[in-house]
Protein backbone atom coordinates (compact mmCIF):
# COMPACT_ATOMS: atom_id res chain seq x y z
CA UNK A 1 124.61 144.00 -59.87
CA UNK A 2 125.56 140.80 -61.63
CA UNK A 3 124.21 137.92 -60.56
CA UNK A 4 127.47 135.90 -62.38
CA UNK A 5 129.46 136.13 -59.44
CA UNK A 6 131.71 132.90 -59.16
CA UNK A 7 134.90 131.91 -58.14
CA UNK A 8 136.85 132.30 -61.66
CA UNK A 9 135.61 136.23 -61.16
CA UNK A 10 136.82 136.41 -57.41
CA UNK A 11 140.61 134.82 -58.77
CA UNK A 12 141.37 137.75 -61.61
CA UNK A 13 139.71 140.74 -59.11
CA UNK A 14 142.46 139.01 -57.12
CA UNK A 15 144.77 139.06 -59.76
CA UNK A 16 144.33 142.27 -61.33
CA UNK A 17 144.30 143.92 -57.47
CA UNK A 18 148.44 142.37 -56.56
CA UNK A 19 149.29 142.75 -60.35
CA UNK A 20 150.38 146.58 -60.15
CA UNK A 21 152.15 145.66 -56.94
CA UNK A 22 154.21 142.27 -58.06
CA UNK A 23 155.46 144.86 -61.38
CA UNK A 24 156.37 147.33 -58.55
CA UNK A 25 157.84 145.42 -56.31
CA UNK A 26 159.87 143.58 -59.33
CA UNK A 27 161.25 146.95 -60.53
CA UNK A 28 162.39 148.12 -56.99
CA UNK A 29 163.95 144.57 -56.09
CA UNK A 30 161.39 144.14 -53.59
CA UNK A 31 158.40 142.03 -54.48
CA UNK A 32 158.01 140.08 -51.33
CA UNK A 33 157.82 142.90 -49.05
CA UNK A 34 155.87 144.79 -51.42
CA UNK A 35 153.25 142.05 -51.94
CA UNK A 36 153.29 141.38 -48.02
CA UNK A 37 152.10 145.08 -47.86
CA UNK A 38 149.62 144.77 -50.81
CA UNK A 39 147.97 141.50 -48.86
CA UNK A 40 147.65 143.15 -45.67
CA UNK A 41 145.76 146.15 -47.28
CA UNK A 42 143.39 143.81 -49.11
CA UNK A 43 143.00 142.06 -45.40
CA UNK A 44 142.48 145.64 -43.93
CA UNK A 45 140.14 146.32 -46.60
CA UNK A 46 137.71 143.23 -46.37
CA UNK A 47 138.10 143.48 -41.95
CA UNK A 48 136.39 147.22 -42.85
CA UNK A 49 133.79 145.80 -44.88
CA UNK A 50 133.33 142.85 -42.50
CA UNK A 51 132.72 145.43 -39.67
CA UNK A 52 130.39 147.26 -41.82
CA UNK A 53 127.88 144.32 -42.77
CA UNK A 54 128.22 143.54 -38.77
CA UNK A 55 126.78 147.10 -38.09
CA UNK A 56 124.22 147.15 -40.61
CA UNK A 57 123.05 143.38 -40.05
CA UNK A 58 122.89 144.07 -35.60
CA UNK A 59 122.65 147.95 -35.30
CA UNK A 60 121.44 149.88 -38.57
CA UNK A 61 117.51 150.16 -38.65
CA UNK A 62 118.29 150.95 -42.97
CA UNK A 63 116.81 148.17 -44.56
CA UNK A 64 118.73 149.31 -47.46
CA UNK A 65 122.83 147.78 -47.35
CA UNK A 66 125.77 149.74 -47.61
CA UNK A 67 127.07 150.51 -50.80
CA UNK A 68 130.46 148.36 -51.37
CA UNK A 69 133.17 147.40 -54.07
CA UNK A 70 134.13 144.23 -55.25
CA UNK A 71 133.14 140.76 -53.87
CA UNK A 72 131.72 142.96 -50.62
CA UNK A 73 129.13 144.39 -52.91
CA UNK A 74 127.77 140.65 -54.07
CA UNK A 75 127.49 139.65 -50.51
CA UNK A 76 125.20 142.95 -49.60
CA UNK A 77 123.68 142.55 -52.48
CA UNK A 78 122.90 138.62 -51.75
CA UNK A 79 122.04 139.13 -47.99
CA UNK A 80 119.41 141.77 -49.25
CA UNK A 81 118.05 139.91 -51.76
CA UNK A 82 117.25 137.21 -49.14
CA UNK A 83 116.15 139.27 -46.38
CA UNK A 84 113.52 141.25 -49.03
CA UNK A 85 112.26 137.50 -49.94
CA UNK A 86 112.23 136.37 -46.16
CA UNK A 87 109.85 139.69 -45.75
CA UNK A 88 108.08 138.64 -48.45
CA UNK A 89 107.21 134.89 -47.19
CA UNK A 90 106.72 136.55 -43.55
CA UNK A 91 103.62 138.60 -44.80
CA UNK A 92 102.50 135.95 -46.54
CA UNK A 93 102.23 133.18 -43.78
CA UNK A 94 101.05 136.32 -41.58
CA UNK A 95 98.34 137.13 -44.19
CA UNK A 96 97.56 133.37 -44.33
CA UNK A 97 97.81 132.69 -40.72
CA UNK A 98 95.32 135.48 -40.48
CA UNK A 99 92.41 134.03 -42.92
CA UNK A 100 93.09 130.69 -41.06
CA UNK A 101 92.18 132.73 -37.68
CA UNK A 102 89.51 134.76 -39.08
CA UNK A 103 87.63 131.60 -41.02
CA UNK A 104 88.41 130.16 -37.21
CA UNK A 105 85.80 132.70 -35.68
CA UNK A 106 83.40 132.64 -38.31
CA UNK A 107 83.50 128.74 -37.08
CA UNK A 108 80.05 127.79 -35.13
CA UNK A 109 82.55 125.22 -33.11
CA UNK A 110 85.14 126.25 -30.67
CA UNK A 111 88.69 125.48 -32.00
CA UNK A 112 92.06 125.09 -30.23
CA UNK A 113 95.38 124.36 -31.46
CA UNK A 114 97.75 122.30 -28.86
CA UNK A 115 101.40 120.37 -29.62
CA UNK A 116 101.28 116.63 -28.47
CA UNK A 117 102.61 117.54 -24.90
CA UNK A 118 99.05 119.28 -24.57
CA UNK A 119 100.57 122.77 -24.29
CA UNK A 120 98.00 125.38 -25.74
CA UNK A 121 99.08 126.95 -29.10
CA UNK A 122 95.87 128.99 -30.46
CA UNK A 123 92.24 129.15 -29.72
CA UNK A 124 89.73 131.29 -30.99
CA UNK A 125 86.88 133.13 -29.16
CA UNK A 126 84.14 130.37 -28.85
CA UNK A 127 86.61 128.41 -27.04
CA UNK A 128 87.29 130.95 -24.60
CA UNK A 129 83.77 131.45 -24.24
CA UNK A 130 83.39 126.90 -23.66
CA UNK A 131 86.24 126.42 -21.87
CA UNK A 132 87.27 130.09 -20.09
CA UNK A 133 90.83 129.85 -21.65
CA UNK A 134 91.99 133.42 -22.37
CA UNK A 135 94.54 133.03 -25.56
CA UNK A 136 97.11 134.40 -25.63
CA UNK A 137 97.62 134.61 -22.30
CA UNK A 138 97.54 130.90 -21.58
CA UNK A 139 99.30 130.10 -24.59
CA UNK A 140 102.36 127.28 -23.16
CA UNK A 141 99.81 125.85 -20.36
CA UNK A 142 98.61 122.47 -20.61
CA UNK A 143 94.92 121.90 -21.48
CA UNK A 144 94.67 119.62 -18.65
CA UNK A 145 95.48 122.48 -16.36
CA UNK A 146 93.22 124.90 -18.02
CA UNK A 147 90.05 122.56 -18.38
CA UNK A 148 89.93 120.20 -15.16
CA UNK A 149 87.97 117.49 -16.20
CA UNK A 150 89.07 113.54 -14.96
CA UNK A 151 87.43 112.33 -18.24
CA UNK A 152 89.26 115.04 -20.27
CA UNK A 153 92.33 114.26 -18.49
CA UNK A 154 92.09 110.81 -19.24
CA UNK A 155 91.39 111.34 -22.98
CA UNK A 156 94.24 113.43 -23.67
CA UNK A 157 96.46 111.21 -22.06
CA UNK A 158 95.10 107.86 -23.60
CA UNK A 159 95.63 109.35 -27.04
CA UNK A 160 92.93 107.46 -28.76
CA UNK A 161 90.27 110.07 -30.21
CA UNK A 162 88.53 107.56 -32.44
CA UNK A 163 85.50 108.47 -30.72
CA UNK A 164 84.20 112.07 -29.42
CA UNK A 165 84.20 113.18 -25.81
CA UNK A 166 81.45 115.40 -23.93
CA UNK A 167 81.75 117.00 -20.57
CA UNK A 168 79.85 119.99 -19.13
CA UNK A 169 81.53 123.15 -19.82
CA UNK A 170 83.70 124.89 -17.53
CA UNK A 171 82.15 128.22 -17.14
CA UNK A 172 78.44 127.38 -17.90
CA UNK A 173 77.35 123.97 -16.21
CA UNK A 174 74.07 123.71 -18.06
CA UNK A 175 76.00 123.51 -21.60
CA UNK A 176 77.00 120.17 -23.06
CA UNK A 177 80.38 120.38 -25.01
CA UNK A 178 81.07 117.19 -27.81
CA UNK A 179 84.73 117.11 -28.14
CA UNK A 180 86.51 115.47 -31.23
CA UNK A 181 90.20 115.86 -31.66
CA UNK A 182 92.05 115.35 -34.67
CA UNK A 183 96.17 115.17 -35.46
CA UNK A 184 97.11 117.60 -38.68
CA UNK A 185 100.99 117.46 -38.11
CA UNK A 186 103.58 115.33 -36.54
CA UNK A 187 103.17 117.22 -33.67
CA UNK A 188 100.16 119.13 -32.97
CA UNK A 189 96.53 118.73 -32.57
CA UNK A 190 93.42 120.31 -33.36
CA UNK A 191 90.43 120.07 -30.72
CA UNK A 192 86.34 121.11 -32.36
CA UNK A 193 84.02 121.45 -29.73
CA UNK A 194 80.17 122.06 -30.28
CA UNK A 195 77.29 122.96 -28.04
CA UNK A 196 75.58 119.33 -28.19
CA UNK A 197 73.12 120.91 -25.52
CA UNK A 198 70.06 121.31 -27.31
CA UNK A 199 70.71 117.57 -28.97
CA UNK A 200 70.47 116.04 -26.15
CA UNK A 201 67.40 118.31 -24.41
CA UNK A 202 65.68 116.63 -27.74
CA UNK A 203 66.65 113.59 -27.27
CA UNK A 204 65.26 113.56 -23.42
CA UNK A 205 62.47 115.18 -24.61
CA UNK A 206 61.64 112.37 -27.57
CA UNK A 207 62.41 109.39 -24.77
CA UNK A 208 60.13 111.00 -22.45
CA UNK A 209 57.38 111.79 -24.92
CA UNK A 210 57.52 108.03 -26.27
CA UNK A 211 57.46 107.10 -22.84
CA UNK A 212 54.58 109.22 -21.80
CA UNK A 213 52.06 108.23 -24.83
CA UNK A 214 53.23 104.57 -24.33
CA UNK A 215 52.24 105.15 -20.67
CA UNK A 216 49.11 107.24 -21.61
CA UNK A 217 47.45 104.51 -23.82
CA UNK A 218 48.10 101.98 -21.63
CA UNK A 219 46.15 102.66 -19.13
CA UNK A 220 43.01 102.77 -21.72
CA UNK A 221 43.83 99.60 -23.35
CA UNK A 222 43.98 97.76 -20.11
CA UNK A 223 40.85 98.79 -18.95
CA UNK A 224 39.10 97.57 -22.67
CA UNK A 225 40.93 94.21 -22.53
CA UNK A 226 39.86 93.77 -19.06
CA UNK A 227 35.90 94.67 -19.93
CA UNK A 228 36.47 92.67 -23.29
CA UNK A 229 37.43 89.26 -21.90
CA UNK A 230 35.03 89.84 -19.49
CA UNK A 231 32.32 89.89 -21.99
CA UNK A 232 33.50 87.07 -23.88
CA UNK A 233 31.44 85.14 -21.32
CA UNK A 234 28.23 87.70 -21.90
CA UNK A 235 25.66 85.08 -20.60
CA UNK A 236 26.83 85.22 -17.12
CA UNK A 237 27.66 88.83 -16.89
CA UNK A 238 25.02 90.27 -14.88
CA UNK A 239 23.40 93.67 -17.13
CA UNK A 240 23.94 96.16 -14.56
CA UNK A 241 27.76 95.08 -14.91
CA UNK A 242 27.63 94.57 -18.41
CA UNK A 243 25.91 98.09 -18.76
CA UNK A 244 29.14 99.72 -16.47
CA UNK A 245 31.48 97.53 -18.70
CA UNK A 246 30.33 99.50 -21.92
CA UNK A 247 30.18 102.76 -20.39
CA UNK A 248 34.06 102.33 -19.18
CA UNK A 249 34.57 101.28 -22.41
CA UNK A 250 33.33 103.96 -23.96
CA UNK A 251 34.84 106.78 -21.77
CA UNK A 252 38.17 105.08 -22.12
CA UNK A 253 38.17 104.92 -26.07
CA UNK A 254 37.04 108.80 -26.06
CA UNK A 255 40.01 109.65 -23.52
CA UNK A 256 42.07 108.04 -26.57
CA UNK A 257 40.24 109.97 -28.95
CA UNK A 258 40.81 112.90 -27.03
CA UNK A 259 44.52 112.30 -26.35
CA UNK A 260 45.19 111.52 -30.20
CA UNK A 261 43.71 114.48 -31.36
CA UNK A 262 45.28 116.87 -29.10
CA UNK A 263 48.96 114.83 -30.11
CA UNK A 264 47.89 115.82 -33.99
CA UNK A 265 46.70 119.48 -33.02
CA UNK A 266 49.53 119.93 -31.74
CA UNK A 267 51.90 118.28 -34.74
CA UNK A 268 50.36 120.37 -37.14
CA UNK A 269 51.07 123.67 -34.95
CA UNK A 270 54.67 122.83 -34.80
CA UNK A 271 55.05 122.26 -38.42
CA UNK A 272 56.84 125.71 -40.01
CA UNK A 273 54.61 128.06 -41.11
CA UNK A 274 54.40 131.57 -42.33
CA UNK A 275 52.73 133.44 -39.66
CA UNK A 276 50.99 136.08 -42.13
CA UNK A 277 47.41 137.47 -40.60
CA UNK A 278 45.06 137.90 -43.42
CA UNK A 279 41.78 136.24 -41.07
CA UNK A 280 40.11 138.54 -38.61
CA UNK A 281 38.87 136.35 -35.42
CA UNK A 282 35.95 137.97 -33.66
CA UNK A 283 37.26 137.26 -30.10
CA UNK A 284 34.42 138.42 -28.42
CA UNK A 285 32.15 135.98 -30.05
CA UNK A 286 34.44 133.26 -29.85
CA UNK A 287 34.65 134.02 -26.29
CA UNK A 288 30.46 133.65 -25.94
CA UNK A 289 30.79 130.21 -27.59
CA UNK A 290 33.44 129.05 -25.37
CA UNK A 291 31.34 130.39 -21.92
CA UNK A 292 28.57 128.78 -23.19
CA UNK A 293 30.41 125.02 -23.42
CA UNK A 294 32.57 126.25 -20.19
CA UNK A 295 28.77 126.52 -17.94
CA UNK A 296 27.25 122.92 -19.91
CA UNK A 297 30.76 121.57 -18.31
CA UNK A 298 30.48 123.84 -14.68
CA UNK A 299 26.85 122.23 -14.60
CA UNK A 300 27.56 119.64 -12.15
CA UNK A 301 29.93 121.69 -9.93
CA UNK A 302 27.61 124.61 -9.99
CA UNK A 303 30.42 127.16 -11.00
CA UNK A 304 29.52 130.51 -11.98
CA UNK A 305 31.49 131.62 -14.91
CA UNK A 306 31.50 135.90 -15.52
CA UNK A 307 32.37 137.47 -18.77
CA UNK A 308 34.36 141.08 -19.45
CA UNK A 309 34.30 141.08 -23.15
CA UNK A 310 35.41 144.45 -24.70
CA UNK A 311 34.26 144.34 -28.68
CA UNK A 312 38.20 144.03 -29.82
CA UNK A 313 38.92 141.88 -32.82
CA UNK A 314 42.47 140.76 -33.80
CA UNK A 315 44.11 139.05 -36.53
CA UNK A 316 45.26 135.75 -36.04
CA UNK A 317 44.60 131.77 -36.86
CA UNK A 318 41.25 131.83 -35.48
CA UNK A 319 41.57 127.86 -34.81
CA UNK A 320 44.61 128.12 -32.88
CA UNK A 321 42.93 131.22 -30.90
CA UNK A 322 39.99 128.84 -30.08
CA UNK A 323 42.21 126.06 -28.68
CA UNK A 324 44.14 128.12 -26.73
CA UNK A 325 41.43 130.41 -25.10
CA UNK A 326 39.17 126.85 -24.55
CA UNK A 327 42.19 125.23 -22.88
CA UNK A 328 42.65 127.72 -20.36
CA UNK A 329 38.75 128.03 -19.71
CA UNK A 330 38.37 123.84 -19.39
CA UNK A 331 41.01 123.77 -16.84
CA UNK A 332 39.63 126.20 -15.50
CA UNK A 333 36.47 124.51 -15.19
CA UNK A 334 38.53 121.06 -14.76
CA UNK A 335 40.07 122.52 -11.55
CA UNK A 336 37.55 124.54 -9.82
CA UNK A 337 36.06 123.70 -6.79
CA UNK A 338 32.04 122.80 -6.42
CA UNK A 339 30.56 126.14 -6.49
CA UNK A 340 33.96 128.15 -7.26
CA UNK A 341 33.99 131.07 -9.63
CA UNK A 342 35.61 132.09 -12.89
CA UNK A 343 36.47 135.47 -14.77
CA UNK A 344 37.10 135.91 -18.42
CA UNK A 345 38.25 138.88 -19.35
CA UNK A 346 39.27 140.41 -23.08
CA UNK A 347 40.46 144.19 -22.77
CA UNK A 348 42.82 146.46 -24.06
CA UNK A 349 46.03 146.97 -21.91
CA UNK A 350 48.72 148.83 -22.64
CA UNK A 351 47.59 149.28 -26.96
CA UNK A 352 47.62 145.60 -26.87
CA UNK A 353 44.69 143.32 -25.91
CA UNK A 354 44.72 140.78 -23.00
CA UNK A 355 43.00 137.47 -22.59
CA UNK A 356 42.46 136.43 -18.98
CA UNK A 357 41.05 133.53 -17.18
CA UNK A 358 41.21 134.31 -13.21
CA UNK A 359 39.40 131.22 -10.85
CA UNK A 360 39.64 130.91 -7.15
CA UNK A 361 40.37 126.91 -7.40
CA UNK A 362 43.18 125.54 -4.98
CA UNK A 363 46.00 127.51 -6.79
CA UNK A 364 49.37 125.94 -8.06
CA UNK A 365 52.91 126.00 -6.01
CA UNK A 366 55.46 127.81 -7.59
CA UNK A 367 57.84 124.69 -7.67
CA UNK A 368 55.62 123.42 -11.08
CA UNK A 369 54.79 127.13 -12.68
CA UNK A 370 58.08 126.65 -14.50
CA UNK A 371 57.12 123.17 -16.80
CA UNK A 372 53.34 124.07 -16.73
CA UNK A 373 53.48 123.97 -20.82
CA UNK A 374 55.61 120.57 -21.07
CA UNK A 375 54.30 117.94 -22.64
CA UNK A 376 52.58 115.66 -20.45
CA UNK A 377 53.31 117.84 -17.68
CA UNK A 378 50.41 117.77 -14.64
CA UNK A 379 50.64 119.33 -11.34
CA UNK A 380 48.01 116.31 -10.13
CA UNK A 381 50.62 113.25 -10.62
CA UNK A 382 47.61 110.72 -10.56
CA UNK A 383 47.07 110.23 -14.11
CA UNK A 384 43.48 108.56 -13.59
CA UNK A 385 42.26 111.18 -11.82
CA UNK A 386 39.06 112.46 -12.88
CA UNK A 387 40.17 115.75 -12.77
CA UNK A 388 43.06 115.28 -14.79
CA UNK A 389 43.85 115.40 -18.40
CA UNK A 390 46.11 114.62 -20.60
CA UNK A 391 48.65 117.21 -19.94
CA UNK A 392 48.76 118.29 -23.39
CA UNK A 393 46.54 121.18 -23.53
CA UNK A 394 48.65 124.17 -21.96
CA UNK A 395 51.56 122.68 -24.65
CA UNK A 396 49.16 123.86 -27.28
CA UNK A 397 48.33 126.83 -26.02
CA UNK A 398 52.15 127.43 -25.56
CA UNK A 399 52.81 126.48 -29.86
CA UNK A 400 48.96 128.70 -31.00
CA UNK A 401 50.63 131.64 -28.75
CA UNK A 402 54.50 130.96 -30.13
CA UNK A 403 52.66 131.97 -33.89
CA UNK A 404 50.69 135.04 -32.48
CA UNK A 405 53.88 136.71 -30.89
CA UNK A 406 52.68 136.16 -27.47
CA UNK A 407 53.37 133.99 -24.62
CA UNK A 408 51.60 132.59 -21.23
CA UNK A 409 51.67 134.30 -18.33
CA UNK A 410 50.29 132.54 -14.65
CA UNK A 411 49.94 133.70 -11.71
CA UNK A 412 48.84 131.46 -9.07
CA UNK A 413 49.49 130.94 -5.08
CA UNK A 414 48.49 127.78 -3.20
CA UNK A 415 44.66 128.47 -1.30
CA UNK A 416 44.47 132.00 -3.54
CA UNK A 417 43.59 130.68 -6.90
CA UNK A 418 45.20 130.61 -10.18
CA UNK A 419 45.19 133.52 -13.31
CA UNK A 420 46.28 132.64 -16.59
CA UNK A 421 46.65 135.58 -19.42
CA UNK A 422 48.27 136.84 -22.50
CA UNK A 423 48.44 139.82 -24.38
CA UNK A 424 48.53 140.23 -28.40
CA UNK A 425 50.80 143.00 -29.65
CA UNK A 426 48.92 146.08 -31.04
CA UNK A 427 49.95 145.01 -34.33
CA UNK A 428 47.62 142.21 -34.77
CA UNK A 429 44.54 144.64 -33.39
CA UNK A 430 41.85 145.32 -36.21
CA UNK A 431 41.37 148.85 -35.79
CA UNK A 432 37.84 149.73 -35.33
């Protein structure tokens, strides 16, 4: 169909149609009547073609238009033309609209799209999962109705997101949600939120560890700048004092010792490493060494240590095997009562191997089992104690465990004792 279509073309289809008649109706001696009936055809004849765009454009399901003479046959041919192009742009903001949704999901942060009035236009999955919306069933709701939050409330209507926002989530209390909003047309919004959770469990944990080696050396250092400027005046310091002095001095600076090299033990286990088994540990001989410095430190509380040592070797890090099994025996030892007993046991269980200290010491309530292997951590909360330590060493037998695929098991009642354990996977048994 030409394209050309224009008004001069319209006038002389025009002209050519009343031509015929106006010759007629000249010849007969009646033009006017003759072109009154040629006019009202042509009006007939458009009203018919009128009627039948009407039906095809409401009723007809053909995307194809009715064929059509004349100036009719532009206008199908025009409104086709447009609707085929409209079709065209529709998949194409669908199919766009679509990668915008999918590379929405593959998002780590929760995304929703709201106007300015705060009614909910989009979200994808991880902000139904944060927030509990359920798009697009809530889709027209206000956000304020959907997450009730005062400090959310307040944000939204103060309209100044300059700086981000974080409130608990909705369906899961323990999760943290940071929530930044940003304008990307005149009248809708885009809201990111992220799981700031773990962030902030970090950042309590780094406060709390600064605050607990800060508190941890003090004590030390007090007690040698209270012996040292009392020795600054060594003439009248009597010798049996002056003797005690150095003796305190000396047991405080090892305590330091101790606590600094347990902080760097357990640095170097955290660092990232590839947890490839090449070394074969003899357990039960490491286990003989370790019973052997267990009874010199049972010596004075007359504890009687017994040994179940089945000849099973594994591979592992046979330094981080040694700190973990001599943590658990030393607080065993640390925590024993005068004349108590302890069981070591090594033994297959299961195709894997287990590694069991069992005492019948005053036991542990169930309220600290839990935090056991924080940082710092002691069930005794008298940090001078002389049974206490430095609360570091079930954290590194925690991290030597983490790179053998285990974990720490305890089981422990108040008045029944306490039984600390864990099992290597058969995997890392040397078959014999």
């Amino acid at each position: 169909m030409d394209r050309d279509y224009s008004n001069l073309l319209a006038l002389r289809g025009l002209v050519l149609y009343l031509l015929p008649f106006i010759i007629v109706g000249w010849l007969i001696g009646y033009l006017w009547p003759v072109l009154t009936i040629a006019l009202t055809g042509l009006i007939v004849w458009h009203y018919y073609y009128q009627q039948r765009l009407t039906r095809w454009l409401w009723k007809s399901r053909n995307l194809l238009p009715p064929t059509a003479p004349g100036s009719w046959g532009y206008i199908y041919d025009g409104i086709y033309r447009n609707q085929r192009r409209s079709q065209s742009r529709r998949r194409s903001l669908a199919k766009l609209l679509r990668r915008f949704r999918e590379a929405s999901e593959a998002l780590p942060d929760a995304a929703i799209v709201f106007r300015s009035d705060g009614s909910l236009l989009w979200s994808n999955k991880l902000a139904q999962f944060y927030f509990g919306l359920r798009w697009p069933e809530d889709a027209g709701m206000r956000l304020s109705n959907l997450i009730r939050y005062p400090e959310f409330f307040a944000y939204l209507n103060n309209g100044d997101f300059s700086e981000a926002l974080t409130i608990p989530s909705p369906m899961r209390e323990s999760l943290d949600i940071e929530i930044r909003v940003m304008p990307y047309s005149d009248d809708q919004f885009l809201l990111v939120a992220r799981d700031v959770t773990q962030g902030k469990q970090l950042d309590t944990m780094r406060r709390d560890f600064v605050a607990n080696v800060s508190h941890e050396l003090k004590t030390p250092l007090t007690v040698l700048q209270g012996y040292l400027e009392m020795l600054t005046d060594v003439e009248n310091v009597p010798p049996a004092m002056a003797q005690r002095a150095v003796d305190q001095m000396q047991q405080q600076s090892d305590r330091m010792k101790n606590l600094v090299d347990q902080l760097l033990q357990l640095s170097r286990m955290e660092t990232p490493s590839h947890d490839v088994f090449e070394q074969v540990v003899d357990v039960p001989a490491l286990i003989e060494e370790l019973r052997l410095e267990g009874e010199k430190l049972a010596t004075d509380k007359q504890l009687t240590l017994t040994v179940d040592v089945e000849p099973i070797k594994v591979y592992g890090k046979g330094d981080q095997l040694r700190s973990a099994m001599q943590n658990l025996i030393t607080n065993a030892v640390r925590y024993t009562n005068a004349g108590g007993q302890i069981r070591i046991t090594w033994r297959e269980v299961n195709n894997e191997v287990e590694f069991s200290v069992e005492d019948d010491g005053p036991g542990i309530d169930s309220d600290h089992l839990p935090r056991l292997t924080e940082r710092f951590y002691r069930v005794d909360p008298d940090r001078n104690s002389d049974s206490g330590g430095t609360g570091l060493g079930l954290s590194i037998v925690k991290q030597a465990l983490q790179h053998h695929n285990s974990h720490l098991e305890v089981n422990s009642k108040p008045g029944l004792g306490s039984r600390f354990w864990f099992r290597m996977p058969a995997g890392l048994v040397v078959d014999s």
